[in-house]
C-alpha atoms as a PDB file:
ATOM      1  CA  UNK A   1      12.298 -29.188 -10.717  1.00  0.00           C
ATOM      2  CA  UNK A   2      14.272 -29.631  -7.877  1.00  0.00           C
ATOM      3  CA  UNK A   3      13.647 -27.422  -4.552  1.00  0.00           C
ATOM      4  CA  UNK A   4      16.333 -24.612  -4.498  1.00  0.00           C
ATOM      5  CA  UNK A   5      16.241 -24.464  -0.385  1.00  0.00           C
ATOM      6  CA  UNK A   6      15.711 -27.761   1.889  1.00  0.00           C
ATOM      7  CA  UNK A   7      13.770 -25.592   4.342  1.00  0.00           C
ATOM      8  CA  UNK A   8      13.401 -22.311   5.754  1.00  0.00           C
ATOM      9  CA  UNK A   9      16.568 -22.602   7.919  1.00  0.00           C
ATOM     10  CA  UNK A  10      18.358 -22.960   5.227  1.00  0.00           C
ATOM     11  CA  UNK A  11      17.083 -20.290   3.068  1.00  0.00           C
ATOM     12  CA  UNK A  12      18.004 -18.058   6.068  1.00  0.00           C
ATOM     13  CA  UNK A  13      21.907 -19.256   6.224  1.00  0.00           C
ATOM     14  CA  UNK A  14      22.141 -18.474   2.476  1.00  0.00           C
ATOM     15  CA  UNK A  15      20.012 -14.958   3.015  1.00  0.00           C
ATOM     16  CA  UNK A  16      22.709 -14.435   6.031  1.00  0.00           C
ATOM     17  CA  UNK A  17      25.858 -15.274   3.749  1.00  0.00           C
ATOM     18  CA  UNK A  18      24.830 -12.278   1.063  1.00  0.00           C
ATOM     19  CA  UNK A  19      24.385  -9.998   4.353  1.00  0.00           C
ATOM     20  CA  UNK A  20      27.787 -10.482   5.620  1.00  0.00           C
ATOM     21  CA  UNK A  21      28.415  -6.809   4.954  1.00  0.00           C
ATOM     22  CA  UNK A  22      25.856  -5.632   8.132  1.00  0.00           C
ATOM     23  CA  UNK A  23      27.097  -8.697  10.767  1.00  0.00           C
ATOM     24  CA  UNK A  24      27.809  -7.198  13.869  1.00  0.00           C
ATOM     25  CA  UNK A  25      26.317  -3.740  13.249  1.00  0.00           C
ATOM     26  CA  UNK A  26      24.740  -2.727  16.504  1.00  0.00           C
ATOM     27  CA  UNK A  27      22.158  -0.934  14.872  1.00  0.00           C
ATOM     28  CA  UNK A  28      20.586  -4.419  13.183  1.00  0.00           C
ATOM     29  CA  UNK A  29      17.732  -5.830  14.398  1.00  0.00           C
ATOM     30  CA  UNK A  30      16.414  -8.495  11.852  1.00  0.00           C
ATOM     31  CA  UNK A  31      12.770  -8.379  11.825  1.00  0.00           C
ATOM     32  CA  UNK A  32      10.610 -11.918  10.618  1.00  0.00           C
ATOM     33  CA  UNK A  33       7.453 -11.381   8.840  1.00  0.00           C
ATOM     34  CA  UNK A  34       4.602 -13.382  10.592  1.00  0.00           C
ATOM     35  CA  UNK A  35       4.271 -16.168  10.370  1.00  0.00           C
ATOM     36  CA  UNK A  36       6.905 -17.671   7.490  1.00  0.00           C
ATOM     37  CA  UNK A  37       8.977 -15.716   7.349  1.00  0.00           C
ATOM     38  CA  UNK A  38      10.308 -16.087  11.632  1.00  0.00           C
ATOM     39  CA  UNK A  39      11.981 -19.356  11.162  1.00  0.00           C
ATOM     40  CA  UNK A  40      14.125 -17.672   8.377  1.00  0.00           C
ATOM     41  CA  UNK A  41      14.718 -14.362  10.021  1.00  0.00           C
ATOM     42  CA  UNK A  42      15.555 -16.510  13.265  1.00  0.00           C
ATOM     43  CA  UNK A  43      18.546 -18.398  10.858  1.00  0.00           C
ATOM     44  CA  UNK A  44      19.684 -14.669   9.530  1.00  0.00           C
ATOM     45  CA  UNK A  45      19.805 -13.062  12.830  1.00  0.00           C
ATOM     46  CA  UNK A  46      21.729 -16.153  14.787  1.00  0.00           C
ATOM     47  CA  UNK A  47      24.495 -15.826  11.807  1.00  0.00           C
ATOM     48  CA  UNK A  48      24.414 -12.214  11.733  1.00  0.00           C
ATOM     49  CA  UNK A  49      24.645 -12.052  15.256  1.00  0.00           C
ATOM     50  CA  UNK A  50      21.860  -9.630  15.401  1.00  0.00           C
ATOM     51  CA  UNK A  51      18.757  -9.127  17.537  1.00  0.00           C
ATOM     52  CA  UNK A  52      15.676 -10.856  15.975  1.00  0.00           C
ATOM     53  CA  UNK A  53      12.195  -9.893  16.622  1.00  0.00           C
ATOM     54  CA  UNK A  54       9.026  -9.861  14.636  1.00  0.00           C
ATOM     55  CA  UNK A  55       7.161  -7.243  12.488  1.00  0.00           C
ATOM     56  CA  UNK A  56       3.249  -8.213  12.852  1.00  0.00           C
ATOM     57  CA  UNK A  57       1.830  -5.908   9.465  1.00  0.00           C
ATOM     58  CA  UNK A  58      -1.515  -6.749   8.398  1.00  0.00           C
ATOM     59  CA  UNK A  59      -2.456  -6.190   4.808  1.00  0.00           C
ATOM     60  CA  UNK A  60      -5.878  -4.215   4.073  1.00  0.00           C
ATOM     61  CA  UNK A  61      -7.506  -5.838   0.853  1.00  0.00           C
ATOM     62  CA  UNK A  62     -10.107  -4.906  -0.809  1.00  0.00           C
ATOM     63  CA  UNK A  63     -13.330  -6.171   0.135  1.00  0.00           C
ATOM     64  CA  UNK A  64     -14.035  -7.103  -3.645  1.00  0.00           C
ATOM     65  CA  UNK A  65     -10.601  -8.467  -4.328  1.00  0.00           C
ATOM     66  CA  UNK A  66      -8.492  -9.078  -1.100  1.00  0.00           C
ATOM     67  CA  UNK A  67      -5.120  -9.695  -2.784  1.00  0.00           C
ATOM     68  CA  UNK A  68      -5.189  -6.574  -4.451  1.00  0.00           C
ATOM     69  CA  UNK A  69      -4.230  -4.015  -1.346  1.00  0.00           C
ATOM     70  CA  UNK A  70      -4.801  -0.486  -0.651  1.00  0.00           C
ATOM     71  CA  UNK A  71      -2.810  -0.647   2.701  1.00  0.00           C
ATOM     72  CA  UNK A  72      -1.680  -2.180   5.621  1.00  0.00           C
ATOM     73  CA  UNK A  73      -2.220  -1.768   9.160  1.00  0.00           C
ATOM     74  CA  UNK A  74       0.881  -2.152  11.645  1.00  0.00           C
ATOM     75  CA  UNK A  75       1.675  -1.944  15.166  1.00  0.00           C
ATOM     76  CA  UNK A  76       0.822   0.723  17.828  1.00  0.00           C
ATOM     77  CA  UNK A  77      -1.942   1.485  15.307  1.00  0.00           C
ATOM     78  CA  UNK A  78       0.190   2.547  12.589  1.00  0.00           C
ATOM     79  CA  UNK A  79      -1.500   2.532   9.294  1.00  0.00           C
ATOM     80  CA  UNK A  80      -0.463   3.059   5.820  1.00  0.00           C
ATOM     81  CA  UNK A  81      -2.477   3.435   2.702  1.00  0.00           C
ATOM     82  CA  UNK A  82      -2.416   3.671  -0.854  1.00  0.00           C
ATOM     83  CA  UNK A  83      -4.689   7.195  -1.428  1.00  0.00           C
ATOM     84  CA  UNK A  84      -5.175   6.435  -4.970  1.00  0.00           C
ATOM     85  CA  UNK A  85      -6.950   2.603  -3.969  1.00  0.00           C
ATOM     86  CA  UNK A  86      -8.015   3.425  -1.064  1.00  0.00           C
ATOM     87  CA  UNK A  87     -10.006   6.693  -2.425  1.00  0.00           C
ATOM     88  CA  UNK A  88     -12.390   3.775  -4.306  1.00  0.00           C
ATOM     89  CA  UNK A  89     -14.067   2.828  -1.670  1.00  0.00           C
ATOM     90  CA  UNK A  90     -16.335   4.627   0.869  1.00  0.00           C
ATOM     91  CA  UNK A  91     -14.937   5.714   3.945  1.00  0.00           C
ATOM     92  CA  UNK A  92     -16.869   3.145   5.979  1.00  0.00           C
ATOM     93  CA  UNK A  93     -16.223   0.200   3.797  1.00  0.00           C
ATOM     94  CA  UNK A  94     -12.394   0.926   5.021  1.00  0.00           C
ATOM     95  CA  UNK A  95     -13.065   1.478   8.541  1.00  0.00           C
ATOM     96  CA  UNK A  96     -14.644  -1.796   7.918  1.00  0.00           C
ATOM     97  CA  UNK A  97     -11.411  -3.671   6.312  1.00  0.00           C
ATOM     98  CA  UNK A  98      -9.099  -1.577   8.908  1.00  0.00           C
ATOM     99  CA  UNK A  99     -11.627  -2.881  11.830  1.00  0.00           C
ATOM    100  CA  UNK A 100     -10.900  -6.801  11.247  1.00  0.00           C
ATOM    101  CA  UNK A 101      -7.092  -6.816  10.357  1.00  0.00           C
ATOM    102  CA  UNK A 102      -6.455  -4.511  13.361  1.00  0.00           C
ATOM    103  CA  UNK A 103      -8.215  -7.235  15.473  1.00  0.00           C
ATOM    104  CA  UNK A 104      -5.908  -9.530  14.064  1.00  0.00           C
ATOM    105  CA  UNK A 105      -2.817  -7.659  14.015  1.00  0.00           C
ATOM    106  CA  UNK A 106      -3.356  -6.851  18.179  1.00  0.00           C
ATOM    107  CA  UNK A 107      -4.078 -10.705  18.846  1.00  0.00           C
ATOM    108  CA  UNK A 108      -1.289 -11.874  17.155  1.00  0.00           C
ATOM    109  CA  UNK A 109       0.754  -8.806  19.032  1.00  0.00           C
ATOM    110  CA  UNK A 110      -0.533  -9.956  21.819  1.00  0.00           C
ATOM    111  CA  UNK A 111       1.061 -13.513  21.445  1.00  0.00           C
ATOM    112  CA  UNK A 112       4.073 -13.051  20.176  1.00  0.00           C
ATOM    113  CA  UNK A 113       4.975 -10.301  22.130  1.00  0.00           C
ATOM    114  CA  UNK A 114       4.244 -11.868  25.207  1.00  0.00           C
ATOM    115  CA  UNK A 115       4.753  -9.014  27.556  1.00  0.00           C
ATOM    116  CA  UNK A 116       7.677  -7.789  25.695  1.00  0.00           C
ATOM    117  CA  UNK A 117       8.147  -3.967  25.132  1.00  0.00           C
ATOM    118  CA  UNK A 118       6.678  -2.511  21.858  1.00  0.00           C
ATOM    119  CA  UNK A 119       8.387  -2.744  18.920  1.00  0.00           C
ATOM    120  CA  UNK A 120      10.937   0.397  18.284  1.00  0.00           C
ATOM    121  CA  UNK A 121      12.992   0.916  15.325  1.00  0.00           C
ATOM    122  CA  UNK A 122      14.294   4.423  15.545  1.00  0.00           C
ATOM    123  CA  UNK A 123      17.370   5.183  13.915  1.00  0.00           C
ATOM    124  CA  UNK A 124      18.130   1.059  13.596  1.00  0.00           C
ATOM    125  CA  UNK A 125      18.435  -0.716  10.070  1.00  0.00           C
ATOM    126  CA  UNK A 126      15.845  -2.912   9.837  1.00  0.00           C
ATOM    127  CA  UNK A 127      16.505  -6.239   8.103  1.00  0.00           C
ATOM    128  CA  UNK A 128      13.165  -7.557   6.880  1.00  0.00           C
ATOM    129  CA  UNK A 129      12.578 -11.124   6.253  1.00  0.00           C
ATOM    130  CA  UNK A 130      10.143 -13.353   4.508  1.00  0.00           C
ATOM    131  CA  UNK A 131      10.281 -16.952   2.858  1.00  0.00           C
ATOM    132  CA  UNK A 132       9.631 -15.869  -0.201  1.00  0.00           C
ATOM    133  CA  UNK A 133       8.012 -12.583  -2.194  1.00  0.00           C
ATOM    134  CA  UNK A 134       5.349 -13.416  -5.051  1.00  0.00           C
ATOM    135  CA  UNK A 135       2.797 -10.389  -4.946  1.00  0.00           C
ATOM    136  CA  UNK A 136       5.004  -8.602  -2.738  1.00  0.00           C
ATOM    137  CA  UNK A 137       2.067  -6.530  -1.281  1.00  0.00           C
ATOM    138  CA  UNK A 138       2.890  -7.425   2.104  1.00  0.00           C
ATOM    139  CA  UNK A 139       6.743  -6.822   1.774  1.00  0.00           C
ATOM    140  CA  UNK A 140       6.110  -3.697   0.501  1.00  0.00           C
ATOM    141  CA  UNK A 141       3.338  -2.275   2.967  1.00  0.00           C
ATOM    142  CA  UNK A 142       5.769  -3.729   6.078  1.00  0.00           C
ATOM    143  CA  UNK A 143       8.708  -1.466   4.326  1.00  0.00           C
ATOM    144  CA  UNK A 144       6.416   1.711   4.806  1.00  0.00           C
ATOM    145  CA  UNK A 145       5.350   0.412   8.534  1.00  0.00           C
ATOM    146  CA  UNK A 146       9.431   0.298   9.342  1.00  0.00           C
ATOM    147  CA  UNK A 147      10.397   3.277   8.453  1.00  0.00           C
ATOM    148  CA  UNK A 148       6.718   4.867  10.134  1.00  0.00           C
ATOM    149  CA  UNK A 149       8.284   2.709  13.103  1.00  0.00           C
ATOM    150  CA  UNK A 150      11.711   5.453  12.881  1.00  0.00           C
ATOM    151  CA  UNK A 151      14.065   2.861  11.244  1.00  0.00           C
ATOM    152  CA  UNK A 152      16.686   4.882   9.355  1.00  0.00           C
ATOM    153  CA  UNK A 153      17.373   2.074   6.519  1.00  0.00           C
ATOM    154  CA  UNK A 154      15.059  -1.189   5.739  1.00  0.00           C
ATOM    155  CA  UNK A 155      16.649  -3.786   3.926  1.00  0.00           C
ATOM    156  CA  UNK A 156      13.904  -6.641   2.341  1.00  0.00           C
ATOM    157  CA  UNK A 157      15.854 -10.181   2.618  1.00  0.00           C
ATOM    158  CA  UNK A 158      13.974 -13.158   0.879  1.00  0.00           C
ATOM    159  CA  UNK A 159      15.477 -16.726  -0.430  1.00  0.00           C
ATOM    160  CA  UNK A 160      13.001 -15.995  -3.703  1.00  0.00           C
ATOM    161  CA  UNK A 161      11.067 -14.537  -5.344  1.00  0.00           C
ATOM    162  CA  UNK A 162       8.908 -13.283  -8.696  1.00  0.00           C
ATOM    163  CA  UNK A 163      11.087 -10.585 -10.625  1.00  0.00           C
ATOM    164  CA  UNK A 164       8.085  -8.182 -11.298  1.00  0.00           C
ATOM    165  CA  UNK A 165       7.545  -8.200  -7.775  1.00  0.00           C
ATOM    166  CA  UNK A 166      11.342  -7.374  -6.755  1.00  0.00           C
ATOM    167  CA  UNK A 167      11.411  -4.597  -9.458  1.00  0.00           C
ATOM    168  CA  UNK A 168       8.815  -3.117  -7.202  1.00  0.00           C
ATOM    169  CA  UNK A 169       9.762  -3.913  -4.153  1.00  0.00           C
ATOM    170  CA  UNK A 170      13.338  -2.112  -5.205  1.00  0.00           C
ATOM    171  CA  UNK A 171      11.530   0.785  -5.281  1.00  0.00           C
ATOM    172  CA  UNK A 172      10.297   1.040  -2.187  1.00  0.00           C
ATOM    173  CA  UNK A 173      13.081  -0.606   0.233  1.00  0.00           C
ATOM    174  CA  UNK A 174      16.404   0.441   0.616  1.00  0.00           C
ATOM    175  CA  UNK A 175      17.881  -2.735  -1.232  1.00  0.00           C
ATOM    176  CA  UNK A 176      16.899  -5.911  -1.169  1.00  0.00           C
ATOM    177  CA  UNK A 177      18.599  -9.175  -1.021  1.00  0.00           C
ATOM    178  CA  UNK A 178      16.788 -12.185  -3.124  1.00  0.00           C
ATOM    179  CA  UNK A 179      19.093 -14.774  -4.283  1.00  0.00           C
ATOM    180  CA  UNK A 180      16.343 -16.622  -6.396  1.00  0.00           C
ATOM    181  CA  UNK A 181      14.194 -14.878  -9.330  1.00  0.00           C
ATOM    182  CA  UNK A 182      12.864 -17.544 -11.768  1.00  0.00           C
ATOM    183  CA  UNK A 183      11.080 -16.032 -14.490  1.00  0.00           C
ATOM    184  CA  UNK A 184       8.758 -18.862 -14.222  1.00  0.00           C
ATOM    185  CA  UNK A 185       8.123 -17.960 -10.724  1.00  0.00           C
ATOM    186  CA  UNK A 186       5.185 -19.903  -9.447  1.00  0.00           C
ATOM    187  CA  UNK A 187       4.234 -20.514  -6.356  1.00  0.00           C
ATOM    188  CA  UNK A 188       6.996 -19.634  -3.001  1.00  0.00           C
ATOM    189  CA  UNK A 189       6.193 -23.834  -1.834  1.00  0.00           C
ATOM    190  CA  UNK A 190       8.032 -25.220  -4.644  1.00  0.00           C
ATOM    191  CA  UNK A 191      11.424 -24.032  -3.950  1.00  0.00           C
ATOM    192  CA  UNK A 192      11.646 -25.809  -0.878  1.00  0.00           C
ATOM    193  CA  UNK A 193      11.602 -29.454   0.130  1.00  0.00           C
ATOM    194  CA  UNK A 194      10.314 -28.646   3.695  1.00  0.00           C
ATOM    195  CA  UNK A 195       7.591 -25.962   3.138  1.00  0.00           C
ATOM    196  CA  UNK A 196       5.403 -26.861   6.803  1.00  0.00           C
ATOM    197  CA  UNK A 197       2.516 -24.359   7.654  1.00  0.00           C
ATOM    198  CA  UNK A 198       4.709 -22.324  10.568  1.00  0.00           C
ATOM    199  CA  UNK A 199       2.122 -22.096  13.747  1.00  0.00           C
ATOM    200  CA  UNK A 200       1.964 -19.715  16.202  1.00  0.00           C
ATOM    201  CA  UNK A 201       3.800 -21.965  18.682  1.00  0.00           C
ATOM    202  CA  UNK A 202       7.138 -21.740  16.313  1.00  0.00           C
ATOM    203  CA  UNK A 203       6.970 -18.501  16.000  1.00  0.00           C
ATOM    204  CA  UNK A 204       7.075 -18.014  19.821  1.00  0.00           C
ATOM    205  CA  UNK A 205       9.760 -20.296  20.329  1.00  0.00           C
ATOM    206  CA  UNK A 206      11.956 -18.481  17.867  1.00  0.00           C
ATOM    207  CA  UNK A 207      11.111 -15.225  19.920  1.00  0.00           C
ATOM    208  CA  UNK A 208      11.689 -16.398  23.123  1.00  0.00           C
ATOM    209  CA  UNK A 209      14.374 -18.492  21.662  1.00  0.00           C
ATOM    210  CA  UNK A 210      13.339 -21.777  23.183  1.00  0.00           C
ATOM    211  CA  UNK A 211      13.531 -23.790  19.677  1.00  0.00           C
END
């Protein structure tokens, strides 16, 4: 098949066109999940003419089965779990899990941030964006870490993604804009030509807006 977006740019100028409604709204600030999802955001929030920062949110998996989670972990140690998953495990085997992705989340904090003040959302809408959505665990656990962040409305913007995992998403988010939602979803890679493993060094220059 042919790829529905050339890159993520792209995707973002097409996410931006179905978000018309919100451009110009002070109270925007379009928020790029790390690390795919910052070119696109960085497209959306240039058209939207809204701030753009990024939302660092580190999924907890279990140690069994890491794709399946039963939380996430966010910044300013904010952390949000699923009582229902979570309660399967012992208490320390989730310290354990919580231990290592808060590591991570706080270095890659540390980067991106670069000195800049912590991320606040209170009373903002809060225009999530990713490059695509096919579990949707992170999407969803970075929705709960928004509005623990104060943000008065999240809005989940993706250029694709699996239905199942909208339907679910839907639930959770405010609304959520997602163009694209083959039934024969797949993998997120194959609807773009350009699909590049974004580095840390991209996602900084979108930040600092030196691209």
């Amino acid at each position: 098949m042919d790829a529905t977006y050339r890159d993520r740019a792209e995707a973002g100028a097409v996410l931006a066109d179905r978000l018309a409604t919100i451009a110009g709204d002070p109270d925007v600030v379009v928020l790029g999940l790390v690390r795919g999802g910052v070119p696109v955001a960085a497209a959306v929030a240039e058209r939207l003419g809204a701030p753009l920062d990024v939302l660092v949110v580190r999924k907890l998996g279990l140690p069994e089965a890491p794709e399946v989670a039963f939380g996430a972990v966010g910044p300013g140690g904010l952390r949000v779990l699923n009582e229902e998953i979570a309660g399967t495990l012992a208490p320390e085997e989730v310290d354990t899990v919580v231990r290592a992705e808060t590591a991570e989340l706080e270095r890659r904090e540390s980067l991106y941030r670069e000195g800049r003040p912590p991320l606040r959302l209170d009373g903002r809408i809060a225009v999530i964006v990713d490059d695509g959505l096919a579990t949707g665990a992170t999407a969803r656990a970075a929705v709960g870490v928004a509005r623990q962040l104060g943000a008065r409305r999240v809005v989940v913007a993706v250029p694709v993604g699996a239905p199942q995992s909208y339907d679910l998403l839907s639930r959770a988010a405010d609304e959520v804009v997602c163009p694209e939602r083959p039934a024969d979803f797949g993998a997120v890679s194959r609807y773009y030509d350009d699909f590049h493993e974004v580095s840390d060094a991209e996602v900084v220059a979108a930040l600092t807006g030196t691209r």
